[in-house]
Every structure is written in C-alpha cells, then in structure tokens.
Protein backbone atom coordinates (compact mmCIF):
# COMPACT_ATOMS: atom_id res chain seq x y z
CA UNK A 1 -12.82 -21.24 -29.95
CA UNK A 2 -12.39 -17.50 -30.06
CA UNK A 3 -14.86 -16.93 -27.43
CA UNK A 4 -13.42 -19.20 -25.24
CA UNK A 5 -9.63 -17.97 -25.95
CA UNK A 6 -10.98 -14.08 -25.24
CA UNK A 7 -13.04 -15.40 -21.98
CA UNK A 8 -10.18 -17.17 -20.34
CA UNK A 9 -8.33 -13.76 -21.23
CA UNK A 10 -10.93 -11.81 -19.98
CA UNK A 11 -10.81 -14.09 -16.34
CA UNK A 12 -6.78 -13.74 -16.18
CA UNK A 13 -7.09 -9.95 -16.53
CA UNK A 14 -9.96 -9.90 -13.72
CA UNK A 15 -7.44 -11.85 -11.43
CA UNK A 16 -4.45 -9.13 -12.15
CA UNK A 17 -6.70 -6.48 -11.27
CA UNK A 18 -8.25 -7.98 -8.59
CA UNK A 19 -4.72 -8.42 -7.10
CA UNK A 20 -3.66 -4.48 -7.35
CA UNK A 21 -6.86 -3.96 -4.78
CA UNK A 22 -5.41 -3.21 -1.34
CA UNK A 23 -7.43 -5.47 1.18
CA UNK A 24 -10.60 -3.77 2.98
CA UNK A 25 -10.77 -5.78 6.09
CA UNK A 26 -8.45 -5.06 9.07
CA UNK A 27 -5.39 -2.87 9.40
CA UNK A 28 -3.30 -2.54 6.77
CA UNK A 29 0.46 -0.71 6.19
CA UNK A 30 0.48 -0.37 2.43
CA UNK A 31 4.10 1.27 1.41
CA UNK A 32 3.90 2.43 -2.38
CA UNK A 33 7.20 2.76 -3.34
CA UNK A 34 8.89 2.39 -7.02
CA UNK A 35 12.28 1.19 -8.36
CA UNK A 36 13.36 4.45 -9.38
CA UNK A 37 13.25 6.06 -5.85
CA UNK A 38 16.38 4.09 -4.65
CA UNK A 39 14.76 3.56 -1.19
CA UNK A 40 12.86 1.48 0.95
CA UNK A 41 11.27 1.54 4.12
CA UNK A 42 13.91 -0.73 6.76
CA UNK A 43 11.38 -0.98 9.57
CA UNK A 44 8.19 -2.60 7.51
CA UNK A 45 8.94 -6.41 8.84
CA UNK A 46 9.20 -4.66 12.25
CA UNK A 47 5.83 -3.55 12.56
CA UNK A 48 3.60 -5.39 14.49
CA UNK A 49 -0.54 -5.98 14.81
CA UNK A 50 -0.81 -5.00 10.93
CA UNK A 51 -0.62 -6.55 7.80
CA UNK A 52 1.26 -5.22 4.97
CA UNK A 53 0.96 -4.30 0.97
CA UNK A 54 3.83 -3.14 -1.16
CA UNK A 55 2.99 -1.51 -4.18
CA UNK A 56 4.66 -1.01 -7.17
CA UNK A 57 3.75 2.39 -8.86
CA UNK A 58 5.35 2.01 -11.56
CA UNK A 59 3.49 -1.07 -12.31
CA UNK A 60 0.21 0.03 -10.43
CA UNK A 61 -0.70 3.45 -11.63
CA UNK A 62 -3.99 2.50 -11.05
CA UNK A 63 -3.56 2.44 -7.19
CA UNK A 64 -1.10 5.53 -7.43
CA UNK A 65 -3.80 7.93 -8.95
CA UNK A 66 -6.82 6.74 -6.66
CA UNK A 67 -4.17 7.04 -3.57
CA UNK A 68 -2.97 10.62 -4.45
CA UNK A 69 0.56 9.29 -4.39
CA UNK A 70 2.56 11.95 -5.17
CA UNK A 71 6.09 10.77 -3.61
CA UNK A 72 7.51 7.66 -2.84
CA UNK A 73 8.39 5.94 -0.53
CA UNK A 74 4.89 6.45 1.00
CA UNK A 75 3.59 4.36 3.54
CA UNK A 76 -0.91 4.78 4.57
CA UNK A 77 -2.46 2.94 7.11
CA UNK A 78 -5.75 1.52 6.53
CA UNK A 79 -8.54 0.05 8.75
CA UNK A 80 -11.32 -1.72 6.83
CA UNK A 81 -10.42 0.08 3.70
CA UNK A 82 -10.34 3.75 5.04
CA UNK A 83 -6.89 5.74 5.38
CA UNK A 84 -6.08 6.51 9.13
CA UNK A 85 -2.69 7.96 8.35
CA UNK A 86 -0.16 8.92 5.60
CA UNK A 87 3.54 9.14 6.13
CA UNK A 88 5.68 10.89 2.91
CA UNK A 89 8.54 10.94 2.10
CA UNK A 90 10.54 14.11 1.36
CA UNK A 91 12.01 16.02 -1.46
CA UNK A 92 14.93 13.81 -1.14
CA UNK A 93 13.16 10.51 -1.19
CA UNK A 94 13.69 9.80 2.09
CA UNK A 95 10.90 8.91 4.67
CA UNK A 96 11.43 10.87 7.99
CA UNK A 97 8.44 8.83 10.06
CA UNK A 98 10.52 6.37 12.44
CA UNK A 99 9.58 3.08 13.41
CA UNK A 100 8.02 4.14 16.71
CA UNK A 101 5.85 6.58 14.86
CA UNK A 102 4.21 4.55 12.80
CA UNK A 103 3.81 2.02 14.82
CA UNK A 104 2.15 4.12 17.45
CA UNK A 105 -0.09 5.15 14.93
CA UNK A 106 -1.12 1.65 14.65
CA UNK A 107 -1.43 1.30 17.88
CA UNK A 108 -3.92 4.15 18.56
CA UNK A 109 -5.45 3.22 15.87
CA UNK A 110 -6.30 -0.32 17.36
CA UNK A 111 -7.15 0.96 20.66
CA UNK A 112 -9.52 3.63 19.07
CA UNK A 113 -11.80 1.00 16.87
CA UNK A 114 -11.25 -1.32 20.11
C-alpha cells in the first residue's frame, strides 16, 4: 500500500512538472511575469500567428533560473524550443516593447523559418 500511495505521488508530481515545461514545437510568446510586479502585458490576446505561455515566477522558479529572468514582466519568443527574442521590462516594471514590435518580431520570425 505504501508503494502504491508514494507511486501515484510520484506520477502527480511528474504531471506538475511536466506542466511548468514551455512547449518545443512552433512559436511560442511566453510572458513570465509575477504577482508582485503589479503589471501585465495588455496586448498578449492581440498577438496573432503564436501561441502563448504565462508563467508564474513566483511559483515556477524552475523556469525563471533556466530562462535568466531577471525582471518581470518579460515576454521571449520561441520557435521549436529556441529563444528568437526577449523583450524586458524596465527598472520600473514596465515593458516598453509595443504591440507592433513584438508582433513584427513574430512575423519575421515566421517568414525567416518559412
């Protein structure tokens, strides 16, 4: 019984860390962003020809460390699992990079792997 009680433990774990992995196929907007900064990226829904992640720092560290996230809000784009682009916030927690910016980023970045 305690094998079985410490494997289905085991399996639920692998599924919650299997979820914090950002998706390697296609391109991807992933915003990692945190409670605490007080801000949020308006424009995300907007973007088009990309799929997106939001990640929680605080409750991914995991994903912050291996992403060098050292601000927040920060959005990346990925294509198949490699980062294209990084937009940061700035010492005020506030992320300059406009819709159109990002989205031509996106753009290129389709048209380039096209």
């Amino acid at each position: 019984m305690k094998k079985l009680f410490t494997l289905l433990l085991f399996l639920i774990f692998s599924l919650i860390v299997k979820s914090q992995v950002i998706p390697s196929e296609g391109l991807i907007i992933a915003e990692f962003n945190a409670p605490f900064s007080g801000t949020q990226c308006e424009y995300l829904d907007e973007l088009t020809d990309c799929d997106l992640a939001k990640i929680d720092i605080s409750t991914q560290p995991k994903l912050q460390s291996k992403h060098k996230i050292v601000v927040v809000p920060t959005l990346i784009v990925f294509y198949d699992g490699e980062e294209v682009a990084r937009f940061q916030a700035n010492i005020m927690m506030k992320l300059e990079a406009t819709l159109k910016e990002v989205q031509d980023k996106i753009d290129e970045t389709i048209m380039s792997n096209f």
